[in-house]
PDB file of N, CA and C in Angstrom:
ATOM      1  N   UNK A   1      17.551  13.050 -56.855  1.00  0.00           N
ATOM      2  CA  UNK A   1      17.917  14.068 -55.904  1.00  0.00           C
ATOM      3  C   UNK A   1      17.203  15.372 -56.224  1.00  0.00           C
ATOM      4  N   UNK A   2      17.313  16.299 -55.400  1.00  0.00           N
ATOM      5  CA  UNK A   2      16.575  17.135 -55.562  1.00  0.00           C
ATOM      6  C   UNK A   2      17.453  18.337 -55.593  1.00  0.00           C
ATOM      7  N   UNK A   3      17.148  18.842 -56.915  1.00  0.00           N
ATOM      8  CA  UNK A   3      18.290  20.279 -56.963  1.00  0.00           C
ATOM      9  C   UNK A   3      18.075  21.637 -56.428  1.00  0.00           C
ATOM     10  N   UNK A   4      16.974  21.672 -55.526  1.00  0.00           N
ATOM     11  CA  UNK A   4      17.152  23.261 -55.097  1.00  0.00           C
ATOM     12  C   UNK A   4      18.244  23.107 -54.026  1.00  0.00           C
ATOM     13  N   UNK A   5      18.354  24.326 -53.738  1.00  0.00           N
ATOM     14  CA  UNK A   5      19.229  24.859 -52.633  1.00  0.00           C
ATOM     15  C   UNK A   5      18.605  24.227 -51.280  1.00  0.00           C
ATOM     16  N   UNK A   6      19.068  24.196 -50.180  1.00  0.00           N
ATOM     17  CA  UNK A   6      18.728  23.611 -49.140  1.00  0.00           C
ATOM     18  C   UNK A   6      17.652  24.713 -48.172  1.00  0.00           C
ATOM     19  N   UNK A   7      18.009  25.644 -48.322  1.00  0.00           N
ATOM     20  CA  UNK A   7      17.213  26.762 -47.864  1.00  0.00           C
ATOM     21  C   UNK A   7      15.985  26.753 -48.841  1.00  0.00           C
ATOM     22  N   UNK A   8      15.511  26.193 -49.841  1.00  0.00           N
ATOM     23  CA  UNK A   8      14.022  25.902 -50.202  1.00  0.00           C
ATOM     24  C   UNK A   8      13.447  25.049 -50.073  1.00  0.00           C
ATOM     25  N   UNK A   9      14.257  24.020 -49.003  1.00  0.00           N
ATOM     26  CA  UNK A   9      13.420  23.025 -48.881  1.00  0.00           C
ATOM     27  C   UNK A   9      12.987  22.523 -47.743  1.00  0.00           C
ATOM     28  N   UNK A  10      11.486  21.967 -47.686  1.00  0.00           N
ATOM     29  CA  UNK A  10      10.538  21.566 -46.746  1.00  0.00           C
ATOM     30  C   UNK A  10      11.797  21.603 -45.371  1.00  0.00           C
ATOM     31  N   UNK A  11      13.040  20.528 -45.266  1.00  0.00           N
ATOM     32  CA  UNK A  11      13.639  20.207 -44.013  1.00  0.00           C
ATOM     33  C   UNK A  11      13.980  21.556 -43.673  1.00  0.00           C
ATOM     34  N   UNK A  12      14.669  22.739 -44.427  1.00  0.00           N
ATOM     35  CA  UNK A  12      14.899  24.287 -43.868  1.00  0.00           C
ATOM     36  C   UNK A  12      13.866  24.456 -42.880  1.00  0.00           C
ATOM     37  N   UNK A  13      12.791  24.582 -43.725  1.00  0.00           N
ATOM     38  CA  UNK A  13      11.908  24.913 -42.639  1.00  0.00           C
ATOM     39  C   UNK A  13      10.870  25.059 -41.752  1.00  0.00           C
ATOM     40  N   UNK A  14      11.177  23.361 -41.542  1.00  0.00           N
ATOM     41  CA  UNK A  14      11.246  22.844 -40.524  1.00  0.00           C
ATOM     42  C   UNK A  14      12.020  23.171 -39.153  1.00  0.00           C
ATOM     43  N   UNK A  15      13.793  23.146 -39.759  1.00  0.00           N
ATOM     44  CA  UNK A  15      14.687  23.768 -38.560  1.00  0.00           C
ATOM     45  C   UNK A  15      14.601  25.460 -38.494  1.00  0.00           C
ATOM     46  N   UNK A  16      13.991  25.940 -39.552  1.00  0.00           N
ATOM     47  CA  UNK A  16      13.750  27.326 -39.083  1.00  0.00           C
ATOM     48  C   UNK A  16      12.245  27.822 -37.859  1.00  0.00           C
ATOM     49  N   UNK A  17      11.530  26.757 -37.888  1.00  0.00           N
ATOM     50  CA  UNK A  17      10.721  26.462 -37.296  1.00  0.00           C
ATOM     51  C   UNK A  17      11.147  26.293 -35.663  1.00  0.00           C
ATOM     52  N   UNK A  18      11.541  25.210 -35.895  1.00  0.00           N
ATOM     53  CA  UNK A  18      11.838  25.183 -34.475  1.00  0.00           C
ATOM     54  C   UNK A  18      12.776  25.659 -33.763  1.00  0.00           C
ATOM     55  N   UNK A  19      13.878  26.608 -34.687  1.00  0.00           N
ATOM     56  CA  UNK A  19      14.309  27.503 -34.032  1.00  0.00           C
ATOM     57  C   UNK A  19      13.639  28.978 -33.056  1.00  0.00           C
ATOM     58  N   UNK A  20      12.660  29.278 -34.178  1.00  0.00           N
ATOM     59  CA  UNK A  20      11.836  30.057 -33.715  1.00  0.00           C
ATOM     60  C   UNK A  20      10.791  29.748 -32.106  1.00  0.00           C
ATOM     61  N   UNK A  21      10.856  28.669 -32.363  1.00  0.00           N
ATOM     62  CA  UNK A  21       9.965  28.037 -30.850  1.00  0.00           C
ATOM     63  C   UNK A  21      10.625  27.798 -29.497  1.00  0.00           C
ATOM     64  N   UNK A  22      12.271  27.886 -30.432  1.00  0.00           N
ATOM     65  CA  UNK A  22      12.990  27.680 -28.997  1.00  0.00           C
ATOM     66  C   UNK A  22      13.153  28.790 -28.800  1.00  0.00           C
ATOM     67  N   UNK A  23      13.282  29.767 -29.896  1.00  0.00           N
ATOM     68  CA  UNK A  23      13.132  31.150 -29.243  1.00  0.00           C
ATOM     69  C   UNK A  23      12.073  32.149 -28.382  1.00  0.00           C
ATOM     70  N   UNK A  24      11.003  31.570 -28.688  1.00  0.00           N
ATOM     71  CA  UNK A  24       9.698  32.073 -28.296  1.00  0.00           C
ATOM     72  C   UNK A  24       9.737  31.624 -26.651  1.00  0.00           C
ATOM     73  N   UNK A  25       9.958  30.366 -26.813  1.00  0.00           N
ATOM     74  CA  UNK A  25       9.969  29.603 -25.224  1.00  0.00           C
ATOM     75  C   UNK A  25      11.180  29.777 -24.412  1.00  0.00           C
ATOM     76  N   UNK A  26      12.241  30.091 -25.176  1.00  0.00           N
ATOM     77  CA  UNK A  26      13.750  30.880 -24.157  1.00  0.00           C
ATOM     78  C   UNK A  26      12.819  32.192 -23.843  1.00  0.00           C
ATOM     79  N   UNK A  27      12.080  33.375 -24.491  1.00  0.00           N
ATOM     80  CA  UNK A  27      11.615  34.682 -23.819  1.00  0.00           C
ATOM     81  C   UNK A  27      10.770  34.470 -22.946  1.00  0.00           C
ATOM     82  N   UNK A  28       9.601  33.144 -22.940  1.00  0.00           N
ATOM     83  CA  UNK A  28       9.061  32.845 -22.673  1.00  0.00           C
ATOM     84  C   UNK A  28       9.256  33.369 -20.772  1.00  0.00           C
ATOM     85  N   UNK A  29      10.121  31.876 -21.237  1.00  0.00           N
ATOM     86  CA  UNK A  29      10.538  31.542 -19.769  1.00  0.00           C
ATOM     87  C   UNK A  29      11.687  32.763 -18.990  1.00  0.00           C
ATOM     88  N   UNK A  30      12.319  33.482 -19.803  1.00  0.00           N
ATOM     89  CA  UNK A  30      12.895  34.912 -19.505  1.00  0.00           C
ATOM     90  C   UNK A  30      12.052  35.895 -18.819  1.00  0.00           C
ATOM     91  N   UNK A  31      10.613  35.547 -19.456  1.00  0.00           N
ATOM     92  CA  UNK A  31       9.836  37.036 -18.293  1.00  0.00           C
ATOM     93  C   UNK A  31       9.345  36.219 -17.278  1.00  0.00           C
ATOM     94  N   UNK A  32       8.810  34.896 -17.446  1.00  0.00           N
ATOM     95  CA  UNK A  32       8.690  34.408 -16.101  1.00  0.00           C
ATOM     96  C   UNK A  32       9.871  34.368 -14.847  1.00  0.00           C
ATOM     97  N   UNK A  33      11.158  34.308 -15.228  1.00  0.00           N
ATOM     98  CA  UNK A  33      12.119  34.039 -14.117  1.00  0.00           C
ATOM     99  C   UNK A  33      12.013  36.090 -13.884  1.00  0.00           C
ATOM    100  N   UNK A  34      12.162  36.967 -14.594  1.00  0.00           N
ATOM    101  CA  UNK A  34      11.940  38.290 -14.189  1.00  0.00           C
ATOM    102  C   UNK A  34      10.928  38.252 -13.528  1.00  0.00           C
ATOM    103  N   UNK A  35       9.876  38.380 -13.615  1.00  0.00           N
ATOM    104  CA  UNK A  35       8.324  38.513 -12.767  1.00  0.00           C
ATOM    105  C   UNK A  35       8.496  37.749 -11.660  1.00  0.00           C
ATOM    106  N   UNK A  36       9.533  36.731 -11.281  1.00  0.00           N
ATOM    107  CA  UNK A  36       9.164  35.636  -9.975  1.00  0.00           C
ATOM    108  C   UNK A  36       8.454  34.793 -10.266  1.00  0.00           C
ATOM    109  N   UNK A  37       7.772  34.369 -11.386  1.00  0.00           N
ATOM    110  CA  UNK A  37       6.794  33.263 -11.006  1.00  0.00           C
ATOM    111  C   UNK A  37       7.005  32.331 -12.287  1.00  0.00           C
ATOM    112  N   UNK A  38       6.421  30.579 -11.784  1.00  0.00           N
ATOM    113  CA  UNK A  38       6.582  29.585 -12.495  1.00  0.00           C
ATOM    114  C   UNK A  38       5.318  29.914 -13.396  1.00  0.00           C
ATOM    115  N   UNK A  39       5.515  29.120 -14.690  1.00  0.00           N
ATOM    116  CA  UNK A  39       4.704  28.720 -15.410  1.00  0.00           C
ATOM    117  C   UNK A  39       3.096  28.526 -15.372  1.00  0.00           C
ATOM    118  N   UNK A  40       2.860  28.423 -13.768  1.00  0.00           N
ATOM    119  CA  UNK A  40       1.260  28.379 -13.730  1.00  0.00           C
ATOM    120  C   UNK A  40       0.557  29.913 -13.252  1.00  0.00           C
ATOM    121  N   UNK A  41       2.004  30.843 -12.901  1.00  0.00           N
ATOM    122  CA  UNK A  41       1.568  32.133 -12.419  1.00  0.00           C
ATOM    123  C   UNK A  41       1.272  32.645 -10.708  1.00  0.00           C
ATOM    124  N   UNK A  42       2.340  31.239 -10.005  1.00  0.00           N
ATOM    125  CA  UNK A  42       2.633  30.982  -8.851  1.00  0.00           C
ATOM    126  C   UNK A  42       3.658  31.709  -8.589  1.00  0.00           C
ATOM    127  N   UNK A  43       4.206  32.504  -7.530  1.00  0.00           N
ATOM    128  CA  UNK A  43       5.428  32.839  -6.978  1.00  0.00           C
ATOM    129  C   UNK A  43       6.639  31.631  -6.812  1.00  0.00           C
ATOM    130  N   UNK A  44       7.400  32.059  -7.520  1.00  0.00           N
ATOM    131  CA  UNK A  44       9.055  31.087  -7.031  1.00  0.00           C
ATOM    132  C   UNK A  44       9.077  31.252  -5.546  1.00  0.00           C
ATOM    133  N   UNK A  45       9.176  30.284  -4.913  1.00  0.00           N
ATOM    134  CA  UNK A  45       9.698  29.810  -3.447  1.00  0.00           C
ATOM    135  C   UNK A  45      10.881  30.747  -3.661  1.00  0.00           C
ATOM    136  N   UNK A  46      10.878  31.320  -2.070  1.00  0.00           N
ATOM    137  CA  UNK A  46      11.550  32.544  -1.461  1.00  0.00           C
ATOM    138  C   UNK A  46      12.451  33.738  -3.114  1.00  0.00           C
ATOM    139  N   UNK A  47      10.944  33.976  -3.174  1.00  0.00           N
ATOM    140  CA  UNK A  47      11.722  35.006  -4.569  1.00  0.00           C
ATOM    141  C   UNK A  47      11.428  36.043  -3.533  1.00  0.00           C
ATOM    142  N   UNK A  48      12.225  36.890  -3.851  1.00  0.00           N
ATOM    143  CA  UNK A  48      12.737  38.068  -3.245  1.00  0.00           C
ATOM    144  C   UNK A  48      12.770  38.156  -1.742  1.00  0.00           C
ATOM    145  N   UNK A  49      13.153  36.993  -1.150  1.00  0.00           N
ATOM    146  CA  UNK A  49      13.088  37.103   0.216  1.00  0.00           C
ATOM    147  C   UNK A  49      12.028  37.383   0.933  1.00  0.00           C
ATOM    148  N   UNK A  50      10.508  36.574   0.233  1.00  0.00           N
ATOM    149  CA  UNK A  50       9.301  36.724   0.659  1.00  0.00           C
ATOM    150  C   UNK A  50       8.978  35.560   1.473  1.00  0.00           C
ATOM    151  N   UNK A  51       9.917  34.496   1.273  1.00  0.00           N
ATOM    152  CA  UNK A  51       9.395  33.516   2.453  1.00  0.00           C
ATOM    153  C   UNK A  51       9.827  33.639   3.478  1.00  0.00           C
ATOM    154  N   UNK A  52      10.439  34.650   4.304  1.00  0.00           N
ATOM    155  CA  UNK A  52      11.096  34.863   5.677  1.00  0.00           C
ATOM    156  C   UNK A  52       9.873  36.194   6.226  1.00  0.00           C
ATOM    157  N   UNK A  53       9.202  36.157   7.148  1.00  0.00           N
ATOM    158  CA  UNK A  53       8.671  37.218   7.702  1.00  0.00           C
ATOM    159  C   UNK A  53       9.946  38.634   7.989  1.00  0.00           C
ATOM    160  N   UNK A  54       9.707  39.863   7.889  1.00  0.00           N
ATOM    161  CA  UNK A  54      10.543  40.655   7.531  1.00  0.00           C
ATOM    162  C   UNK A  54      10.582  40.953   9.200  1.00  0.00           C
ATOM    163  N   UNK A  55      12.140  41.586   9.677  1.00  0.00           N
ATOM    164  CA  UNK A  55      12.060  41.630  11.237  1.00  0.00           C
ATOM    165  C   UNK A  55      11.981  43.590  11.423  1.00  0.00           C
ATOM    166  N   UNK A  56      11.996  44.093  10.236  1.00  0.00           N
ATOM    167  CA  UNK A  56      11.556  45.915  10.225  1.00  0.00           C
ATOM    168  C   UNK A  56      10.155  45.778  10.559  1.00  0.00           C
ATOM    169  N   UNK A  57       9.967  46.731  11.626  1.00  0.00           N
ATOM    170  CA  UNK A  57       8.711  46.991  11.837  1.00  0.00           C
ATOM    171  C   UNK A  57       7.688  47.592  10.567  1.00  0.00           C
ATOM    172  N   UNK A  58       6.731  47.217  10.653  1.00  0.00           N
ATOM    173  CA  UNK A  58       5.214  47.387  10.057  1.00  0.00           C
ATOM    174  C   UNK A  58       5.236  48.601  10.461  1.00  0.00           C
ATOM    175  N   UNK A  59       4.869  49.580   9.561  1.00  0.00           N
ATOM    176  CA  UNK A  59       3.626  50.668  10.108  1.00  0.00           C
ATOM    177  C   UNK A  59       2.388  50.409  10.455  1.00  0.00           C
ATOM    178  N   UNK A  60       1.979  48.909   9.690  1.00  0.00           N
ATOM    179  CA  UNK A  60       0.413  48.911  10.067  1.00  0.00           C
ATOM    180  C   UNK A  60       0.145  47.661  11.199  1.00  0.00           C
ATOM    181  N   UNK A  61       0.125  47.813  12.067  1.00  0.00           N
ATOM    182  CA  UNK A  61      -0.424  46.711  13.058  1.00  0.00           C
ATOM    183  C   UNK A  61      -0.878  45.434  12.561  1.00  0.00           C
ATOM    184  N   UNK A  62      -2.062  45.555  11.610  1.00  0.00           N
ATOM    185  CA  UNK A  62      -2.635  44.242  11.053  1.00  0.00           C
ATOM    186  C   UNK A  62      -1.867  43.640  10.495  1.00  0.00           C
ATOM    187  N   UNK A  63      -1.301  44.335   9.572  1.00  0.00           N
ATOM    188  CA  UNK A  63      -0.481  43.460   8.831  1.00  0.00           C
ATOM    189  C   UNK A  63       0.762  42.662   9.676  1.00  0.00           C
ATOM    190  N   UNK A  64       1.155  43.192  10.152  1.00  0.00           N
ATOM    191  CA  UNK A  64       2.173  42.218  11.594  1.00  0.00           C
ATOM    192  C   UNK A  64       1.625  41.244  12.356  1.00  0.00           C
ATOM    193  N   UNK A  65       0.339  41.703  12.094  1.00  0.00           N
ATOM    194  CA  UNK A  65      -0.679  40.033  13.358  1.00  0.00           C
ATOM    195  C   UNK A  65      -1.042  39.185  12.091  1.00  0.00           C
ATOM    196  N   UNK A  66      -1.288  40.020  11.037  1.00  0.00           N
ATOM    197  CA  UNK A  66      -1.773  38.420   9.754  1.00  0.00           C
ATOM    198  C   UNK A  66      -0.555  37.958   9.200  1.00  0.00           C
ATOM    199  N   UNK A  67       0.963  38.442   9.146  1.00  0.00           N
ATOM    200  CA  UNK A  67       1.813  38.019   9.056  1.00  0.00           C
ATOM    201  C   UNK A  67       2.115  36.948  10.128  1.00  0.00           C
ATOM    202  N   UNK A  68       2.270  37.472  11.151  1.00  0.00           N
ATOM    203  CA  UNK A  68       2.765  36.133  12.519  1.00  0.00           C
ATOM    204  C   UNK A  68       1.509  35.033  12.683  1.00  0.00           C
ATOM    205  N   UNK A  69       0.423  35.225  12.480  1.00  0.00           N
ATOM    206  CA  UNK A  69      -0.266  34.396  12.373  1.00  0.00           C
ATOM    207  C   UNK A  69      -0.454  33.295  11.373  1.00  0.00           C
ATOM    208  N   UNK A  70      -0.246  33.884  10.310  1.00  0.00           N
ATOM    209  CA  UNK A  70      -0.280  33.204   8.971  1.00  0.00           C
ATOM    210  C   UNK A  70       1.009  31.906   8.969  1.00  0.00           C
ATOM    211  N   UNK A  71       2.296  32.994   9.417  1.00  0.00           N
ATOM    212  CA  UNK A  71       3.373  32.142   9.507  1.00  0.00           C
ATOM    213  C   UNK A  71       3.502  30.811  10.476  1.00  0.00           C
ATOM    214  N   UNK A  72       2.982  31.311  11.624  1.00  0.00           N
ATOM    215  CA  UNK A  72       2.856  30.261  12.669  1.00  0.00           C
ATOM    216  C   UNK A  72       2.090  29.154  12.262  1.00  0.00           C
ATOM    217  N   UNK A  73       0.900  29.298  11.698  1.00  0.00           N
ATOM    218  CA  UNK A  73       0.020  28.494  11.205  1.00  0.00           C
ATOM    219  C   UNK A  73       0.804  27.345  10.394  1.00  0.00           C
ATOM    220  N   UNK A  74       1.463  28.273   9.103  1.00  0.00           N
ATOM    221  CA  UNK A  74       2.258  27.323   8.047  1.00  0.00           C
ATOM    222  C   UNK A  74       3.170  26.794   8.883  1.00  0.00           C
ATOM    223  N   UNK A  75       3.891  27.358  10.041  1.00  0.00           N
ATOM    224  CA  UNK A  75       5.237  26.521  10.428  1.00  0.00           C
ATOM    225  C   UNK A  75       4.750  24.981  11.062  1.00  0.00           C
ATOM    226  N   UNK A  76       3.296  25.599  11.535  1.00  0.00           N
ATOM    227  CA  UNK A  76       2.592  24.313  12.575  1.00  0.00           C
ATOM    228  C   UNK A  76       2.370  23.096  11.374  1.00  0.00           C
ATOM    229  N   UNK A  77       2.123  23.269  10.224  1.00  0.00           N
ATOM    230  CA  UNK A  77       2.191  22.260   9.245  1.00  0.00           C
ATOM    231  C   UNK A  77       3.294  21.843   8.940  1.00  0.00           C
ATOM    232  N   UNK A  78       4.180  22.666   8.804  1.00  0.00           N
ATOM    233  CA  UNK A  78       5.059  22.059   8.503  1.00  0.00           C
ATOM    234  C   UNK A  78       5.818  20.910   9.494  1.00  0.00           C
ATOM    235  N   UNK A  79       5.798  21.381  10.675  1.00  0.00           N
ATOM    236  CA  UNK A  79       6.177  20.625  11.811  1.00  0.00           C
ATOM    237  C   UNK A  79       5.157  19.454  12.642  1.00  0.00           C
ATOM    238  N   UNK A  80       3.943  19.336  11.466  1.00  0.00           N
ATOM    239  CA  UNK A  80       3.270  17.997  11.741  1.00  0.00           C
ATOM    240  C   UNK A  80       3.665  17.394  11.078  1.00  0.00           C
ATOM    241  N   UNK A  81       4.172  17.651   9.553  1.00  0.00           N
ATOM    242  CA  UNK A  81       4.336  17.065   8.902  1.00  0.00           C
ATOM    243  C   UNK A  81       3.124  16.821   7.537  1.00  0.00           C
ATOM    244  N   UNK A  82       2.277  17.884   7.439  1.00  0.00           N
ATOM    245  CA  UNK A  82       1.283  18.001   6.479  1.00  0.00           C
ATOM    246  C   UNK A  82       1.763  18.197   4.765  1.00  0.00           C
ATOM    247  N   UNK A  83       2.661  19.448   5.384  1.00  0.00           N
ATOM    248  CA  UNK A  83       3.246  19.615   4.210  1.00  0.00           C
ATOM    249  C   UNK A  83       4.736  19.484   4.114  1.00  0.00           C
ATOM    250  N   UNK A  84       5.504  19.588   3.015  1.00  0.00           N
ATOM    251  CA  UNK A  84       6.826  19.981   3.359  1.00  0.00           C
ATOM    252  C   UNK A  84       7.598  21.185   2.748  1.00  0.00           C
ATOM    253  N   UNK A  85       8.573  21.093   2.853  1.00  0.00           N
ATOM    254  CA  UNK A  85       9.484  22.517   2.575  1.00  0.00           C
ATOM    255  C   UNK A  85       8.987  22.870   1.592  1.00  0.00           C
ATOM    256  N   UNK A  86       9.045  22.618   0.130  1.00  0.00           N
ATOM    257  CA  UNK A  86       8.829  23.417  -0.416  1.00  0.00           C
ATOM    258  C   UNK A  86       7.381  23.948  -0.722  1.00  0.00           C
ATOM    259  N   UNK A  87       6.592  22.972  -0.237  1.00  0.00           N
ATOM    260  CA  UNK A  87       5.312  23.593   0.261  1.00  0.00           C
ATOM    261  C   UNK A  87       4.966  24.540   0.879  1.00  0.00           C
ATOM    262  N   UNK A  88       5.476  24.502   2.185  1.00  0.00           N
ATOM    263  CA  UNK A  88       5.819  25.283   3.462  1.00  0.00           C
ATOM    264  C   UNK A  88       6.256  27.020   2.567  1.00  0.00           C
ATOM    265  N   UNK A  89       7.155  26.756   1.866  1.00  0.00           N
ATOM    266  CA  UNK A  89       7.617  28.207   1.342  1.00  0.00           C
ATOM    267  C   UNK A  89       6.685  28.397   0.248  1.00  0.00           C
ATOM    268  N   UNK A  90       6.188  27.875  -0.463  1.00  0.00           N
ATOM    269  CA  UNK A  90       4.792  28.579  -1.472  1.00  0.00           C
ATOM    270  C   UNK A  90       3.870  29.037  -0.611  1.00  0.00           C
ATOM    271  N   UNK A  91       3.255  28.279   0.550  1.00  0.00           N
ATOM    272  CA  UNK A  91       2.031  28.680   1.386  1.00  0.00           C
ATOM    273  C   UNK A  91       2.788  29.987   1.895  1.00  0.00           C
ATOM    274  N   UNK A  92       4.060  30.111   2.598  1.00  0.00           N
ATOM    275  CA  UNK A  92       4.020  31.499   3.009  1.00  0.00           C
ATOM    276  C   UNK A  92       4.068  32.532   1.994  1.00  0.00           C
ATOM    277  N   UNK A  93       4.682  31.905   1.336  1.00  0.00           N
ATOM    278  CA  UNK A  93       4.405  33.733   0.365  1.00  0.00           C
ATOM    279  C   UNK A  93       3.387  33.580  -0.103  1.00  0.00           C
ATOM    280  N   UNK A  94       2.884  33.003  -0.420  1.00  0.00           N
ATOM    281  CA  UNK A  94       1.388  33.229  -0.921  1.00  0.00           C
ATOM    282  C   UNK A  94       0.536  33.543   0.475  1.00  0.00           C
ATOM    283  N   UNK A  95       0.819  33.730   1.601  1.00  0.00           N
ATOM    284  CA  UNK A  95       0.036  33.973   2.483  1.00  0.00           C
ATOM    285  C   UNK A  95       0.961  35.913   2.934  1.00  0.00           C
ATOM    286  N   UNK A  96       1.891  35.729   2.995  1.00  0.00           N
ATOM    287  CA  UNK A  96       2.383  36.939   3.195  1.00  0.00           C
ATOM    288  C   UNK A  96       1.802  37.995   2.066  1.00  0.00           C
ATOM    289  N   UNK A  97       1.959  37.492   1.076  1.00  0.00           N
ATOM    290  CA  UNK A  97       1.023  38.717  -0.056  1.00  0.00           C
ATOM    291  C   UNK A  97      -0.374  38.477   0.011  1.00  0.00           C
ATOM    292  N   UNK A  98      -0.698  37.666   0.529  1.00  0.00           N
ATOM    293  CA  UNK A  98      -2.102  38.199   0.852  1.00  0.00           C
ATOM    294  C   UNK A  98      -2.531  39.041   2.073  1.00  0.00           C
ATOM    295  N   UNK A  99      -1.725  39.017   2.974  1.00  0.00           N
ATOM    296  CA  UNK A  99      -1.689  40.085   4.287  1.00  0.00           C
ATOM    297  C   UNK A  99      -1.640  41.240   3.431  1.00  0.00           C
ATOM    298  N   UNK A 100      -0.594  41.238   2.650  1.00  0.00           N
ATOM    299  CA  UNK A 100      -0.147  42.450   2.193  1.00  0.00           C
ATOM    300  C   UNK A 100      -0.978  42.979   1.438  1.00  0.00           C
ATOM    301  N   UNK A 101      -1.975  42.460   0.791  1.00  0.00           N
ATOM    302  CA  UNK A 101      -3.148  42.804  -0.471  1.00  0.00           C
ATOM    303  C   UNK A 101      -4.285  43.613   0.577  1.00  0.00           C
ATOM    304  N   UNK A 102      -5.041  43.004   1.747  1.00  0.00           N
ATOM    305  CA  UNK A 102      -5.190  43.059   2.931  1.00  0.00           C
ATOM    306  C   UNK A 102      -5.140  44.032   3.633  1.00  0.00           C
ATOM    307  N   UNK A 103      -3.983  44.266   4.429  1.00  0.00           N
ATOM    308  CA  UNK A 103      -3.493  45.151   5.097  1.00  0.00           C
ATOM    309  C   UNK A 103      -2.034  45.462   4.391  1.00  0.00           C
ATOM    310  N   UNK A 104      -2.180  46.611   3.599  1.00  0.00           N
ATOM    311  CA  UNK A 104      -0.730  47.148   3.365  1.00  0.00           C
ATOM    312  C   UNK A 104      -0.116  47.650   4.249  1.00  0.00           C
ATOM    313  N   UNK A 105       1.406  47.288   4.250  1.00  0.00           N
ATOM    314  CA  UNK A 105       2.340  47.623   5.402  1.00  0.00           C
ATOM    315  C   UNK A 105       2.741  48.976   5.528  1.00  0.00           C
ATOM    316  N   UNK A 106       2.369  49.708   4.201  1.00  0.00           N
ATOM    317  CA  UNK A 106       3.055  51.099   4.211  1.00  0.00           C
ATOM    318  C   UNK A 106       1.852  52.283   5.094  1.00  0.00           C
ATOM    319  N   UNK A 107       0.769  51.479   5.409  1.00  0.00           N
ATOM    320  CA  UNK A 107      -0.520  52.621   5.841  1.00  0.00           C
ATOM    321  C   UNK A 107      -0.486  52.820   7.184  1.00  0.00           C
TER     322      UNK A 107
END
């Protein structure tokens, strides 16, 4: 047997190890669910109420025609059947922030 204390030995830390990794990967995944986005640096489907076109008027014109356009487009897929829901809601927000990159709504 082996007489040190358990805290000097190789199995400690080991579990001190992978405590640390579950900790690293709990913050990990803590600033991703803050920021909105999954793991590849994609927007979460309808995070902040970005997959619904907003019904407050635009200040900027464009941005209201590349919004309704954009949307119509994705709804027309969706209703062939190209893509589906949760497809459907990544393509719009990822298409709504790109109007918005585009034509900002506040100009």
């Amino acid at each position: 047997m082996d007489s040190r204390p358990f805290v000097d030995r190789g199995m400690a830390r080991f579990v001190a190890g992978m405590i640390g990794a579950l900790a690293l990967f709990g913050l990990a995944m803590t600033w991703h669910l803050q920021q909105r986005i999954d793991a590849g640096g994609n927007p979460l489907a309808g995070a902040g109420g970005t997959a619904a076109v907003s019904s407050a008027p635009a200040a900027n014109p464009k941005y209201t025609e590349c919004t309704q356009r954009e949307s119509e487009a994705i709804a027309k897929m969706l209703a062939d059947g190209v893509i589906d829901q949760a497809k459907h809601d990544d393509f719009l927000a990822n298409a709504l922030q790109r109007c918005a990159g585009m034509f900002p709504p506040e100009s």
